[in-house]
C-alpha atoms as a PDB file:
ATOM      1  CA  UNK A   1      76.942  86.647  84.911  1.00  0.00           C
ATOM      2  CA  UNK A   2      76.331  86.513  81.239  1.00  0.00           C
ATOM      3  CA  UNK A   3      74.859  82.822  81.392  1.00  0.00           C
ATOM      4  CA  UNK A   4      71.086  82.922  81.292  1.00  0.00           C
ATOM      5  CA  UNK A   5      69.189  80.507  83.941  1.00  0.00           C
ATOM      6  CA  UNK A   6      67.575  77.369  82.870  1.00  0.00           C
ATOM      7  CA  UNK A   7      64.777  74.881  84.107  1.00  0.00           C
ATOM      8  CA  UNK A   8      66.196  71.476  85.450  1.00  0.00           C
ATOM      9  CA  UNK A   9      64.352  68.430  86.507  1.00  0.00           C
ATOM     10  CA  UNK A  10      65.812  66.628  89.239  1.00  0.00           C
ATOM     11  CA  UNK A  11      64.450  63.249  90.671  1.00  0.00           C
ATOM     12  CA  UNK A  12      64.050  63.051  94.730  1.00  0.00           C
ATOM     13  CA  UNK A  13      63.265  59.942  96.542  1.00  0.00           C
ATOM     14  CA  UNK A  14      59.260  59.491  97.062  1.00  0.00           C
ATOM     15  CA  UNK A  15      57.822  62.344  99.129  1.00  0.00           C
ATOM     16  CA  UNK A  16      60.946  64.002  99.613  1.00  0.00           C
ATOM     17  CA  UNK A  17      59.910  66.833  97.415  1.00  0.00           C
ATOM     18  CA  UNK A  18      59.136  69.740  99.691  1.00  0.00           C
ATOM     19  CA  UNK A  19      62.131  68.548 101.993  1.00  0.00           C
ATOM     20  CA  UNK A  20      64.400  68.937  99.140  1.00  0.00           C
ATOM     21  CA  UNK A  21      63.765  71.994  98.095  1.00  0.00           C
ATOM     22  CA  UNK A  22      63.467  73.370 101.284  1.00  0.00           C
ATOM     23  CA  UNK A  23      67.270  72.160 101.841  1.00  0.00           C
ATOM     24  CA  UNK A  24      67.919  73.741  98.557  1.00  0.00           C
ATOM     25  CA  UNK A  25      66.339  76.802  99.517  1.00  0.00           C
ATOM     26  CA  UNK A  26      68.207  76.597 102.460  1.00  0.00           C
ATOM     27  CA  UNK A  27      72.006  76.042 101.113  1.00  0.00           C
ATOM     28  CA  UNK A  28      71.179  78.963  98.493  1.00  0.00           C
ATOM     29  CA  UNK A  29      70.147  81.582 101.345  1.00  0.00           C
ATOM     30  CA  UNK A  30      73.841  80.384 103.721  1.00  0.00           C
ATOM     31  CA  UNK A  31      75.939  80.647 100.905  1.00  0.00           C
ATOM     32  CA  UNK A  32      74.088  83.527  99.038  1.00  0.00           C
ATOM     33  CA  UNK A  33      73.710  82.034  95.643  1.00  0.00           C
ATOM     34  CA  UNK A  34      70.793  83.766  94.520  1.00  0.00           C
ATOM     35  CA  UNK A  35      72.198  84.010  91.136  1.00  0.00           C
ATOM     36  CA  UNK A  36      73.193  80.899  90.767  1.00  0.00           C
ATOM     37  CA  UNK A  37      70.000  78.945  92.183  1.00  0.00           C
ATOM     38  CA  UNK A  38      67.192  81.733  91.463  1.00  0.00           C
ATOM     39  CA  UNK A  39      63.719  79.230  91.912  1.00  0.00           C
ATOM     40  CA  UNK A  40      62.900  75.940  92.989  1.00  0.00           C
ATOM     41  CA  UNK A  41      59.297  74.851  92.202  1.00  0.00           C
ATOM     42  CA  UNK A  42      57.263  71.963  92.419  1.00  0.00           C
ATOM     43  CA  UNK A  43      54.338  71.661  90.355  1.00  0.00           C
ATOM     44  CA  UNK A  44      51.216  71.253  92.023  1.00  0.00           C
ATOM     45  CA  UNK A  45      47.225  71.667  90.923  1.00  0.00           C
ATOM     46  CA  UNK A  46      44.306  72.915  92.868  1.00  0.00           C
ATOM     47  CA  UNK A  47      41.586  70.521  93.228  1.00  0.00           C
ATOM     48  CA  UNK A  48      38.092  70.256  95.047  1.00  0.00           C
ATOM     49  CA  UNK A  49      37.020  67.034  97.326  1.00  0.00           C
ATOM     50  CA  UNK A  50      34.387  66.181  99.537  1.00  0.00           C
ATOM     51  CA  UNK A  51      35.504  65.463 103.516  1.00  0.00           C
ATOM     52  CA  UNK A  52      33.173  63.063 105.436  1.00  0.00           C
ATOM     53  CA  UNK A  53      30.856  65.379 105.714  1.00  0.00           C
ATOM     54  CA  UNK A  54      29.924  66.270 102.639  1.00  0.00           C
ATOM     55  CA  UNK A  55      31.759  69.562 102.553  1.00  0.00           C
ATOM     56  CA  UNK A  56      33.212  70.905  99.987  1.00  0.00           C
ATOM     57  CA  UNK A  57      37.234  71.710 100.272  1.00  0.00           C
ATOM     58  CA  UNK A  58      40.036  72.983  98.003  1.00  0.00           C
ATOM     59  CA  UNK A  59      43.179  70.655  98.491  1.00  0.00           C
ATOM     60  CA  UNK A  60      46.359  70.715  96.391  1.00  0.00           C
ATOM     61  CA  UNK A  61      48.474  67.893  94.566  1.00  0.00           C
ATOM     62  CA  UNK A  62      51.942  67.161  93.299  1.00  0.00           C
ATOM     63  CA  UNK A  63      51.261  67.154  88.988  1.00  0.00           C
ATOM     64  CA  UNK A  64      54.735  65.270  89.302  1.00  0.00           C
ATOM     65  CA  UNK A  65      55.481  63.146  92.491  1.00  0.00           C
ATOM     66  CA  UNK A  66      59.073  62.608  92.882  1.00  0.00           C
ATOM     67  CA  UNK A  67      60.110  65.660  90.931  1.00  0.00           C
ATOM     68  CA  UNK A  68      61.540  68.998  91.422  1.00  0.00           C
ATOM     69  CA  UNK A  69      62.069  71.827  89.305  1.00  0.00           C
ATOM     70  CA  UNK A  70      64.627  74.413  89.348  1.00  0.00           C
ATOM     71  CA  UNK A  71      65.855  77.514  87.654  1.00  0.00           C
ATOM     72  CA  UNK A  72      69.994  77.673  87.842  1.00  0.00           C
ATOM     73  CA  UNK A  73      72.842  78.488  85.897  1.00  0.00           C
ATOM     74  CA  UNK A  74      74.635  75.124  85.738  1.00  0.00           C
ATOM     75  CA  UNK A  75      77.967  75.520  87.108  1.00  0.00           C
ATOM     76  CA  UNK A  76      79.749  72.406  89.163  1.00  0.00           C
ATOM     77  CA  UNK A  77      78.818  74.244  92.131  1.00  0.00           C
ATOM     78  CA  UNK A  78      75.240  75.105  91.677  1.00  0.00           C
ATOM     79  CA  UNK A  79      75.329  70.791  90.392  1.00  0.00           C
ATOM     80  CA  UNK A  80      76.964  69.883  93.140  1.00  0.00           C
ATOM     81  CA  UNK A  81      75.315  71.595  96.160  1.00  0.00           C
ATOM     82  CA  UNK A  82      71.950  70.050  94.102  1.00  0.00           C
ATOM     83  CA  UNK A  83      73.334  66.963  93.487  1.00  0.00           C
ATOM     84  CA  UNK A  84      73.953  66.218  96.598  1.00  0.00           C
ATOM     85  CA  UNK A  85      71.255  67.572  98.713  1.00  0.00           C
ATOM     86  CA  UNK A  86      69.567  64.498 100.940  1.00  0.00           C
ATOM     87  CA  UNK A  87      66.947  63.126  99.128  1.00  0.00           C
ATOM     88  CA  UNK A  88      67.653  63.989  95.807  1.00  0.00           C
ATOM     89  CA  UNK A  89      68.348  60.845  93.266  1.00  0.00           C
ATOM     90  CA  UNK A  90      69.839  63.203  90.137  1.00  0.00           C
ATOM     91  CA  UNK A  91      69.253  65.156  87.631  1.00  0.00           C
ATOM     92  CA  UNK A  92      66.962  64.293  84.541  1.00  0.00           C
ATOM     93  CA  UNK A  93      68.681  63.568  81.693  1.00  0.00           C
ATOM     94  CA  UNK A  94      70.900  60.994  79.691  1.00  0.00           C
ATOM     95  CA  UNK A  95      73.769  59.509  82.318  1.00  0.00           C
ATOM     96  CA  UNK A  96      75.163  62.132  84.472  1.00  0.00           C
ATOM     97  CA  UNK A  97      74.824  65.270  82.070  1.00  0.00           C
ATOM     98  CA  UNK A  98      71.388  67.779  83.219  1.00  0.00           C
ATOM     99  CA  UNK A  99      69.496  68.902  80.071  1.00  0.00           C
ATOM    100  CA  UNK A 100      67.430  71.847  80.712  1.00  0.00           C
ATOM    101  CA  UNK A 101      64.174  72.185  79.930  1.00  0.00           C
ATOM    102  CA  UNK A 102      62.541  74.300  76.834  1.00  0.00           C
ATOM    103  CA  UNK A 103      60.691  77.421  76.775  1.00  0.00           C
ATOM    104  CA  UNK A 104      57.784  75.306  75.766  1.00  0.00           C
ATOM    105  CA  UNK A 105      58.013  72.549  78.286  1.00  0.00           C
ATOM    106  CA  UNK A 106      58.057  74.815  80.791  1.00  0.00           C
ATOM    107  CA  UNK A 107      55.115  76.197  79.505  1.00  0.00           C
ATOM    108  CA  UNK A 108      53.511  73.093  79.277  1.00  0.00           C
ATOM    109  CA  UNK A 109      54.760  71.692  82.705  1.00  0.00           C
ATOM    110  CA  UNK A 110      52.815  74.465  84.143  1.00  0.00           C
ATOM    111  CA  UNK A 111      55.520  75.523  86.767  1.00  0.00           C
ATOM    112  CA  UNK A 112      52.551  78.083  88.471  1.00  0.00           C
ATOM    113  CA  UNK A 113      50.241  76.674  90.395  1.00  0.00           C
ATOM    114  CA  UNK A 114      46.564  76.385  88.546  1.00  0.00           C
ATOM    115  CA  UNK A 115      43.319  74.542  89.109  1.00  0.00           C
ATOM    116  CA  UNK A 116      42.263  71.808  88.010  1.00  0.00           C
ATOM    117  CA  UNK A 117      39.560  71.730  85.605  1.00  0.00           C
ATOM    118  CA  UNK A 118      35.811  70.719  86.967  1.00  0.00           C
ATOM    119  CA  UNK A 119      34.149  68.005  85.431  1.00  0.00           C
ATOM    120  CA  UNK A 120      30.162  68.433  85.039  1.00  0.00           C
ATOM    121  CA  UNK A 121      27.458  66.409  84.601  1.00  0.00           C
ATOM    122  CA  UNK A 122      24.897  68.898  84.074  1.00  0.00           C
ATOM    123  CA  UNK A 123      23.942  71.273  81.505  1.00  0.00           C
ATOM    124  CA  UNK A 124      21.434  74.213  80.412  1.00  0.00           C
ATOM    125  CA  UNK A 125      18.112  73.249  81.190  1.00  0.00           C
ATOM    126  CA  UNK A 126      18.543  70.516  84.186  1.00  0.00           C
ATOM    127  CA  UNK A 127      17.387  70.844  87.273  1.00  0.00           C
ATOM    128  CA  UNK A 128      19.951  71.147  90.156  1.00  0.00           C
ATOM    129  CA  UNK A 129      20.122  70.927  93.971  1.00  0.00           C
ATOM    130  CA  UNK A 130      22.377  73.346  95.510  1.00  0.00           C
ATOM    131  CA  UNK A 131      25.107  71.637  98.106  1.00  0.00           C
ATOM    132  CA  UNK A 132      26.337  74.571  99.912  1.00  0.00           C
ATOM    133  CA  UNK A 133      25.973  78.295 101.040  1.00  0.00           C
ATOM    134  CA  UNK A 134      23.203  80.416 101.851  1.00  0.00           C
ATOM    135  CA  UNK A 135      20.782  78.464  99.090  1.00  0.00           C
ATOM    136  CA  UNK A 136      22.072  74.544 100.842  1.00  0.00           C
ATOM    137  CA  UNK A 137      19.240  72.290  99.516  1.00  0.00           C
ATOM    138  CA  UNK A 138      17.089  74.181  97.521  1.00  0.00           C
ATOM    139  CA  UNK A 139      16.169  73.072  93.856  1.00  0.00           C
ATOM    140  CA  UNK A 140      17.046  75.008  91.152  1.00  0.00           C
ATOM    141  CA  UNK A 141      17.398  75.321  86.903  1.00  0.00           C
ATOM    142  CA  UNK A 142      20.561  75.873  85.277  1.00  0.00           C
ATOM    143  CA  UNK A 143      20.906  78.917  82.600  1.00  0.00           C
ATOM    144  CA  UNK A 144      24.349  79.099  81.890  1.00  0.00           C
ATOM    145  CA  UNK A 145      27.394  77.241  82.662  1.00  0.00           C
ATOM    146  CA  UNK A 146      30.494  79.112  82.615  1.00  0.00           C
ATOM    147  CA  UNK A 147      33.615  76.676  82.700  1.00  0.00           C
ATOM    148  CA  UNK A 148      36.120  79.543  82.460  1.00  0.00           C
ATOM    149  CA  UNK A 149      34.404  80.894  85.788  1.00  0.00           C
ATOM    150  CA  UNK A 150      34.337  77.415  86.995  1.00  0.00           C
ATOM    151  CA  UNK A 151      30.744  78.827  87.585  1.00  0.00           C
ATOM    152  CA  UNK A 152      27.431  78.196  87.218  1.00  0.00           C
ATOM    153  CA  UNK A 153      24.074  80.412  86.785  1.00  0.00           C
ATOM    154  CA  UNK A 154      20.608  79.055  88.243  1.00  0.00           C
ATOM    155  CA  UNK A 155      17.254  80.045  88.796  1.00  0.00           C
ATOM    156  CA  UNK A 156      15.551  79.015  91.985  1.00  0.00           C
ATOM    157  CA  UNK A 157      12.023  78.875  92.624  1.00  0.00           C
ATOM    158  CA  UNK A 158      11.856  81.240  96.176  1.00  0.00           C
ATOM    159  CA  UNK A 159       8.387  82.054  97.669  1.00  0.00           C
ATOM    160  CA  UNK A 160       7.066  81.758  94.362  1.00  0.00           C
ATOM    161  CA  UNK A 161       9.487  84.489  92.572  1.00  0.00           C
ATOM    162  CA  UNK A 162      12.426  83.572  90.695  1.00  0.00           C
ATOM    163  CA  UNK A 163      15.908  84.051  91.583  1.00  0.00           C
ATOM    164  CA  UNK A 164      18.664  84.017  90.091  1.00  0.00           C
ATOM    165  CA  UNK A 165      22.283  82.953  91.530  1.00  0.00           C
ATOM    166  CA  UNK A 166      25.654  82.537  90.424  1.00  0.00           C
ATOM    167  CA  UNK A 167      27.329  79.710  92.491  1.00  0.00           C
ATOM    168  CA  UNK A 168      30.416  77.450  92.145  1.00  0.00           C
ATOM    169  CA  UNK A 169      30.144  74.386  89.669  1.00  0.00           C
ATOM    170  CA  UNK A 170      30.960  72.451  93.150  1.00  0.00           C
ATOM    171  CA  UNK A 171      28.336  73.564  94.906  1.00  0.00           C
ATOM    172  CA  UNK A 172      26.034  72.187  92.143  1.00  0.00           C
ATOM    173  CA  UNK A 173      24.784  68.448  91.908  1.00  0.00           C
ATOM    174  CA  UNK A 174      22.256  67.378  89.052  1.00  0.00           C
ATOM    175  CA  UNK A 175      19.479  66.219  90.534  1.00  0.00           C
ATOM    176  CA  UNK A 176      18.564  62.664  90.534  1.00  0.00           C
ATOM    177  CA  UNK A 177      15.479  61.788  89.128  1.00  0.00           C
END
């Protein structure tokens, strides 16, 4: 096939996502169209929350509820077995016509899945409690914070030596004064 494959948007009903591109998934591998349907994604993002308890988990969320992307050459088979997969609404673009996507968008839709950037309310200098791991509740300084890492270095008073750590910015609360 000369055609290169393109990024398309298509719109499924309201948590139908995963279904529909597991049916997708699922059409491509009986009728082995691997070239024609190469990748179906849908964007998602990292993130940390707190359960009930206070711990600390990584969970992950839709960046686009309701959408789907996927990587095709657009033939009126590979739109039709899309088309009408259960679930699926259309295709994103003007009336019934799919536009792909740019180089760029994709890019900037972020089709892999990344994390989501911590938010701190701390910096160099303030003092600290530690919320988890082997230093849970202890008191420390911060010395560097390294949002690249998504870490943070402290200094915690121990039996009256100083020691330093290198924990994750979630495990970190500014203390409350």
């Amino acid at each position: 096939m000369a055609e290169k494959a393109q990024w398309y948007v298509i719109h499924t009903y309201s948590g139908y996502e995963n279904k529909v591109a597991q049916n997708i998934e699922k059409v491509v591998e009986n009728r082995k169209l691997h070239e024609l349907i190469q990748e179906i994604r849908i964007p998602t993002e990292l993130y940390e929350e707190k359960d009930k308890n206070n711990k600390v988990k990584e969970a992950e969320r839709k960046l686009f509820p309701s959408y789907v992307l996927v990587k095709m050459i657009m033939t009126d088979d590979s739109w039709y077995i899309v088309r009408n997969t259960r679930g699926v609404t259309g295709f994103v673009g003007p009336g019934s016509k799919p536009v792909p996507l740019s180089e760029k968008e994709v890019a900037a839709l972020g089709v892999e899945v990344r994390k989501a950037a911590a938010t701190v309310d701390f910096a160099q200098g303030d003092s600290v409690t530690v919320l988890g791991g082997s230093l849970d509740g202890w008191t420390g300084i911060v010395k560097a914070v390294n949002m690249e890492d998504q870490t943070v270095d402290i200094v915690v008073s121990m039996f009256g030596r100083e020691t330093p750590a290198t924990l994750p910015l979630s495990q970190v609360k500014k203390l409350e004064l």
